[in-house]
C-alpha atoms as a PDB file:
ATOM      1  CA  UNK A   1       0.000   0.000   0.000  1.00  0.00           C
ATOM      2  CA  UNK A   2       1.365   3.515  -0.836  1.00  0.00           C
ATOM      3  CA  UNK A   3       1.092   6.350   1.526  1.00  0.00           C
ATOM      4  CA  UNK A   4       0.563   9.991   0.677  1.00  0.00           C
ATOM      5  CA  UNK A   5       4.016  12.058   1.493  1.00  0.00           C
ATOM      6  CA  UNK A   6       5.453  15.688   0.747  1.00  0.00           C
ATOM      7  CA  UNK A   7       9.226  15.508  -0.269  1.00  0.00           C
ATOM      8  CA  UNK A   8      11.739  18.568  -0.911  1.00  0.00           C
ATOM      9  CA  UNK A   9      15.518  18.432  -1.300  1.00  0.00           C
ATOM     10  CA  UNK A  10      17.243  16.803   1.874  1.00  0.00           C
ATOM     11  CA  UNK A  11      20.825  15.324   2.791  1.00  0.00           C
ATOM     12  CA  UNK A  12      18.610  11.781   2.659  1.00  0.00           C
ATOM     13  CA  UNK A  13      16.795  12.101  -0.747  1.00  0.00           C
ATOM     14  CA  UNK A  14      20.371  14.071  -2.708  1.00  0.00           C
ATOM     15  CA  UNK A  15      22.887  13.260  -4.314  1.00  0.00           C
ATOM     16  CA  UNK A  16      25.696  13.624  -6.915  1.00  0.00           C
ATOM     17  CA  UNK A  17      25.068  11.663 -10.437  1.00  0.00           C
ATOM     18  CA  UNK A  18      28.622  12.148 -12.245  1.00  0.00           C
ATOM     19  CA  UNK A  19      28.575  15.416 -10.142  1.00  0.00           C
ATOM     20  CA  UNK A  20      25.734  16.487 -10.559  1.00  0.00           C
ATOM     21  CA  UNK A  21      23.237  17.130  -7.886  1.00  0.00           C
ATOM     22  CA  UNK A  22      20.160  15.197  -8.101  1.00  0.00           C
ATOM     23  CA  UNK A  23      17.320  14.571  -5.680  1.00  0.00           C
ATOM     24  CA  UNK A  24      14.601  11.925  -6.373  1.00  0.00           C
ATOM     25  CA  UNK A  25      11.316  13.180  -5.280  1.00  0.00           C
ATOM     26  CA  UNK A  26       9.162   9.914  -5.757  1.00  0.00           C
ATOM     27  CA  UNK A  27      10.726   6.583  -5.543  1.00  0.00           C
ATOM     28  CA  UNK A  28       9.368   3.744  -7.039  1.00  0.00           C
ATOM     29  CA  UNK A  29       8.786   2.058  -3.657  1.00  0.00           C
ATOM     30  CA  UNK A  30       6.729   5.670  -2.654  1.00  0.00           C
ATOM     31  CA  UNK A  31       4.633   4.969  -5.854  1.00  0.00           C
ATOM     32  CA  UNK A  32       3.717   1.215  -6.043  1.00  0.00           C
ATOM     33  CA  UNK A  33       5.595   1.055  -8.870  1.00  0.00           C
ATOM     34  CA  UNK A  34       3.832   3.144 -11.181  1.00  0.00           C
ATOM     35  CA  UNK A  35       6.305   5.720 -11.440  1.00  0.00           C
ATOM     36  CA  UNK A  36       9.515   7.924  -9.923  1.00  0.00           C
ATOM     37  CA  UNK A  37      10.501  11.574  -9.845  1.00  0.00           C
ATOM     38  CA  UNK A  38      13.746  13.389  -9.884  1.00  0.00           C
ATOM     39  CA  UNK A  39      14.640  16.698 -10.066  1.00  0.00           C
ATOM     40  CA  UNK A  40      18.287  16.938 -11.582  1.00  0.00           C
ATOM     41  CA  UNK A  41      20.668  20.159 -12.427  1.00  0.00           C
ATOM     42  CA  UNK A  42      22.512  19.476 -15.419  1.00  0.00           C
ATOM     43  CA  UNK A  43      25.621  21.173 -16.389  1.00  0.00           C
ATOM     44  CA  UNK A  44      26.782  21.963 -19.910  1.00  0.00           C
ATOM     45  CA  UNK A  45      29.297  19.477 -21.297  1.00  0.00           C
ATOM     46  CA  UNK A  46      27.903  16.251 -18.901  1.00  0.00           C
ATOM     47  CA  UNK A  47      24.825  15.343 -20.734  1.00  0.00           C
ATOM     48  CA  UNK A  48      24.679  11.547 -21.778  1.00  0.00           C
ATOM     49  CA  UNK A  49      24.625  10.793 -25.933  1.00  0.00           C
ATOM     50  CA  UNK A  50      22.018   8.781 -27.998  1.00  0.00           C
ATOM     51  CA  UNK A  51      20.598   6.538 -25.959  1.00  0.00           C
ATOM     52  CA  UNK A  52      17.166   4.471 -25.737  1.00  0.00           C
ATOM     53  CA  UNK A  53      15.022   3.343 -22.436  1.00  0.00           C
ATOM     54  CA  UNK A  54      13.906  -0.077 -23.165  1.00  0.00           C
ATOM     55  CA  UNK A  55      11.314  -0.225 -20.420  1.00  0.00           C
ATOM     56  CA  UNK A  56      10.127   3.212 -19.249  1.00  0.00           C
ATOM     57  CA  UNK A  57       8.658   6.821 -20.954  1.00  0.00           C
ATOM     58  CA  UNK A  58      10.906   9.470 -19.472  1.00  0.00           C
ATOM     59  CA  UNK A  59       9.704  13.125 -19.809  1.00  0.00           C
ATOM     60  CA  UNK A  60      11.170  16.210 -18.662  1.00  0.00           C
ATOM     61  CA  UNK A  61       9.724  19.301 -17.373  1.00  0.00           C
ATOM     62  CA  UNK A  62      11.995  22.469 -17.593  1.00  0.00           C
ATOM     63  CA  UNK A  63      12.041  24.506 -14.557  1.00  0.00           C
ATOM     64  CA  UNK A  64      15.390  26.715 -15.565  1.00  0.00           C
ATOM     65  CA  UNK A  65      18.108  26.852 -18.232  1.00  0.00           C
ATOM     66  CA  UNK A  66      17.587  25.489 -22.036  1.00  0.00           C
ATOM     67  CA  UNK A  67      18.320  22.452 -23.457  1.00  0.00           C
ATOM     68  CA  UNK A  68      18.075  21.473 -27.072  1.00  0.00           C
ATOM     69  CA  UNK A  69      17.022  17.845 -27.611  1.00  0.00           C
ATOM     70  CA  UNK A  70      17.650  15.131 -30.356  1.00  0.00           C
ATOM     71  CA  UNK A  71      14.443  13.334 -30.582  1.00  0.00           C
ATOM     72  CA  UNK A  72      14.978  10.404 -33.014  1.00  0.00           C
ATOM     73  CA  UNK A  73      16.257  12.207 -36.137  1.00  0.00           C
ATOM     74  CA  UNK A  74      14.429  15.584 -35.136  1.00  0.00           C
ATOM     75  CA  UNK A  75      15.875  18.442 -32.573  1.00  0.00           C
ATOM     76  CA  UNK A  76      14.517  20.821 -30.454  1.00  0.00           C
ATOM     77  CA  UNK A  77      14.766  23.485 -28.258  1.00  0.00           C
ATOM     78  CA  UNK A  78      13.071  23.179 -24.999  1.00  0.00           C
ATOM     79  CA  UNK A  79      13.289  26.131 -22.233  1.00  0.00           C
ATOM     80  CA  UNK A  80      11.680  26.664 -18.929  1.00  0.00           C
ATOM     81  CA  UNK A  81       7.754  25.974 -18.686  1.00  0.00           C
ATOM     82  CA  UNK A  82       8.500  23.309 -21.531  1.00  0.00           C
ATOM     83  CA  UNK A  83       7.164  19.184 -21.009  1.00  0.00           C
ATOM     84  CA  UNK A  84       8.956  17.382 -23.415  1.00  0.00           C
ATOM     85  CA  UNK A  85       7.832  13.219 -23.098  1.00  0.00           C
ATOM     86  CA  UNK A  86       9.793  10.851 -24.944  1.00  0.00           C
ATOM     87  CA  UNK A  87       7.779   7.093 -24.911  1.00  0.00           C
ATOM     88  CA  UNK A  88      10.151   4.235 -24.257  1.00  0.00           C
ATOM     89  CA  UNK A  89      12.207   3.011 -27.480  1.00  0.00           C
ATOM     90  CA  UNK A  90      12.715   6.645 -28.779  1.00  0.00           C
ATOM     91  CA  UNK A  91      16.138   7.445 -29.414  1.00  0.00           C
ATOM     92  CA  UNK A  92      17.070  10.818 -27.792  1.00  0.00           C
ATOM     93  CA  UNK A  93      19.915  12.897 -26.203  1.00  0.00           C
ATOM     94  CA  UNK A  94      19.876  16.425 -25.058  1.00  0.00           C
ATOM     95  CA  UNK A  95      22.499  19.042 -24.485  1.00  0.00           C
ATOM     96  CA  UNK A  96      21.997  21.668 -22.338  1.00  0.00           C
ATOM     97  CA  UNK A  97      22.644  25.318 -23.975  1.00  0.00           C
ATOM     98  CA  UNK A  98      22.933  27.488 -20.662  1.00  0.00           C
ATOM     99  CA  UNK A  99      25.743  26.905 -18.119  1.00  0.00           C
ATOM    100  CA  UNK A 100      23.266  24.974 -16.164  1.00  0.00           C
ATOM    101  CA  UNK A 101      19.846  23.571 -16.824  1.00  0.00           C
ATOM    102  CA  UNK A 102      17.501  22.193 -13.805  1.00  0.00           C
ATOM    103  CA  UNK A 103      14.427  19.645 -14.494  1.00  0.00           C
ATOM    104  CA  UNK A 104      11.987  17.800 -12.736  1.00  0.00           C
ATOM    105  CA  UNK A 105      12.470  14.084 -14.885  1.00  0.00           C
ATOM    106  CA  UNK A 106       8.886  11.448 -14.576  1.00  0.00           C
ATOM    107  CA  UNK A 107      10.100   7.697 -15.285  1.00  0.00           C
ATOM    108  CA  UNK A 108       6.800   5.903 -15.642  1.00  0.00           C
ATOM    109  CA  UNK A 109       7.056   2.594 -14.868  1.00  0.00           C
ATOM    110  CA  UNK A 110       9.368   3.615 -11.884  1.00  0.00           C
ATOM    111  CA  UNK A 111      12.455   1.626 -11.227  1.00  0.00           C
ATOM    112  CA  UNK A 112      14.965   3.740 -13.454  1.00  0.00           C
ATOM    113  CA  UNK A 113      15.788   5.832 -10.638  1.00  0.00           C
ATOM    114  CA  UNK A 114      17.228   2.718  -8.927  1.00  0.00           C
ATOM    115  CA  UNK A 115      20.247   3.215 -11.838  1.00  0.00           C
ATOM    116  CA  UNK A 116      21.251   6.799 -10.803  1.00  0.00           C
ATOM    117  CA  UNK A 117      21.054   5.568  -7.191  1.00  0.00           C
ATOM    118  CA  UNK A 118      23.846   2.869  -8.324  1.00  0.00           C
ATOM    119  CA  UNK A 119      25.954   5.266  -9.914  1.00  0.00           C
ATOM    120  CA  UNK A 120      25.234   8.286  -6.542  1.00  0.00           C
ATOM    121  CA  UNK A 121      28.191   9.792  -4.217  1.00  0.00           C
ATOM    122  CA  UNK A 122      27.353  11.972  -1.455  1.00  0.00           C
ATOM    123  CA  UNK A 123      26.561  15.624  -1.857  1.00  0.00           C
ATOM    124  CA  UNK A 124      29.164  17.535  -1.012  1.00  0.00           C
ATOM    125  CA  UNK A 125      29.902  21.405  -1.688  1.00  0.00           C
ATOM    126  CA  UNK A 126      32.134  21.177  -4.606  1.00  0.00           C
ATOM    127  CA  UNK A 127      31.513  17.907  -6.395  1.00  0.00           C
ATOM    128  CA  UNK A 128      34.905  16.739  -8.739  1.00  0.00           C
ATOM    129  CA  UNK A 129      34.189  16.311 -12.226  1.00  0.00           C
ATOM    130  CA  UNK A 130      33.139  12.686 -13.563  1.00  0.00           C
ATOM    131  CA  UNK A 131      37.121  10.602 -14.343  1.00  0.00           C
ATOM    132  CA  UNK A 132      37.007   8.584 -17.637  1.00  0.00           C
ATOM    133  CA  UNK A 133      36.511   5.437 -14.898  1.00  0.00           C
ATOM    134  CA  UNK A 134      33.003   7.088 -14.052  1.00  0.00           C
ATOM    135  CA  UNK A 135      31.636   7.144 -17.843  1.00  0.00           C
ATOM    136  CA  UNK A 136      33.089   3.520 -17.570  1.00  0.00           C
ATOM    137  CA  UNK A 137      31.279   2.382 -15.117  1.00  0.00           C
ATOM    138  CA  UNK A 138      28.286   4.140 -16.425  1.00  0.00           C
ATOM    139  CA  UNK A 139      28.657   2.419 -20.053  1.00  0.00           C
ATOM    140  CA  UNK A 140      28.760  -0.956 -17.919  1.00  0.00           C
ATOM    141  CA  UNK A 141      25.964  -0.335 -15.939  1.00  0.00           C
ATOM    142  CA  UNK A 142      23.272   1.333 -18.086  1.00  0.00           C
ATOM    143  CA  UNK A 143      22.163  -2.598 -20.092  1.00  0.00           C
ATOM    144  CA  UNK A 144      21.489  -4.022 -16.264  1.00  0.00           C
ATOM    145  CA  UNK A 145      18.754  -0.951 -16.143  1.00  0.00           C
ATOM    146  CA  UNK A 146      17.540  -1.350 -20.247  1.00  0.00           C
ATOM    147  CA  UNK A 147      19.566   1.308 -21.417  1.00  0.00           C
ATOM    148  CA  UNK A 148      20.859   1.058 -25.233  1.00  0.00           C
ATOM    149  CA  UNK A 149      23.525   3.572 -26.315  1.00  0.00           C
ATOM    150  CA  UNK A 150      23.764   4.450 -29.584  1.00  0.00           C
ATOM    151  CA  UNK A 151      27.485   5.126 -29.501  1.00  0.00           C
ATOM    152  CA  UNK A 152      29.483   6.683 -32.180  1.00  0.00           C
ATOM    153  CA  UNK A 153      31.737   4.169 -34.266  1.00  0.00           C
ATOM    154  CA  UNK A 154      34.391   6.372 -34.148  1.00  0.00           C
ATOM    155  CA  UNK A 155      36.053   9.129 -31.642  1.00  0.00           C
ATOM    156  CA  UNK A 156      35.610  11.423 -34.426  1.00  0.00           C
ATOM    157  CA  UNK A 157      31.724  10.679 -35.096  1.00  0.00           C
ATOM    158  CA  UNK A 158      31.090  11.323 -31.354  1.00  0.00           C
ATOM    159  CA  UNK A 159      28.538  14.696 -30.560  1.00  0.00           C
ATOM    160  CA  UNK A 160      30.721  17.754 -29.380  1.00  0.00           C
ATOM    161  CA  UNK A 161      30.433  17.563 -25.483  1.00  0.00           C
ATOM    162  CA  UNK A 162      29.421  14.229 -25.028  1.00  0.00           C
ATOM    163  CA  UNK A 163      30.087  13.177 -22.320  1.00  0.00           C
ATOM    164  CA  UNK A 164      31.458   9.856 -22.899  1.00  0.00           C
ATOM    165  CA  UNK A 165      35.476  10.472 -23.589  1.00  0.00           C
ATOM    166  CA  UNK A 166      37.330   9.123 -26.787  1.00  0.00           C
ATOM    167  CA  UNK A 167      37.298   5.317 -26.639  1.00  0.00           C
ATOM    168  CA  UNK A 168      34.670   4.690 -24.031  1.00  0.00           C
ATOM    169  CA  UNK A 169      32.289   2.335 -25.783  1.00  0.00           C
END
């Protein structure tokens, strides 16, 4: 049985995704499994590439910043007050424009948030930048949660500011 709850940002529900700050608003467990929340500030340079959720619709609601997303073969610019949805099995990648972007991020089924929890550190004042071992850890990780990435074939074919480095694959 679920229970009604208000959440905000706390030590217990934050943390740092590839240093990032990132608090999860709904868990899956909070929602019977029918979905999770997470409100994440993204910084320019750190967003992931092409990649496609196997078993969840992820949408994003922009609360500051802009972002232009890669929707299959179509892009767009998304800024604050925008809802983009993307249904599970869409290819899509974003990069955020601004110096920062923040979003509130609905994963319907829940479960996905489960994956950033894997790959969390504390929150701490002044996170250190993700290390080349980070991205591989994330490459390694993200089939366990139904993640495909599309990766480039070559170094050279890879998005400016992805955030993968050369020869993670």
């Amino acid at each position: 049985m679920t229970l009604p709850y208000i959440r905000r940002a706390a030590p217990d529900t934050t943390h740092l995704y590839l240093g990032q700050p990132q608090t999860v608003l709904a868990r899956t467990l909070d929602t019977g499994g029918a979905f999770a929340v997470v409100e994440e500030v993204m910084r320019a340079g750190l967003e992931p590439p092409l990649h496609t959720h196997t078993r969840e619709d992820e949408a994003f609601y922009v609360l500051d910043g802009q972002l232009d997303f890669q929707i299959g073969n179509e892009h767009r610019r998304a800024t604050p007050g925008d809802f983009v949805y993307l249904p599970r099995g869409m290819p899509h990648a974003f990069k955020v424009v601004t110096p920062t972007a923040r979003m509130l991020v609905l994963l319907t089924p829940g479960g996905f948030e489960a994956f950033f929890g894997a790959m969390a550190t504390p929150l701490q004042d002044d996170p250190l930048l993700p290390t080349p071992a980070d991205f591989q850890r994330l490459v390694s990780e993200a089939p366990a949660y139904g993640i495909q990435w599309a990766m480039p074939a070559t170094a050279d074919q890879a998005p400016q500011g992805s955030m993968f480095p050369e020869g993670a694959s």
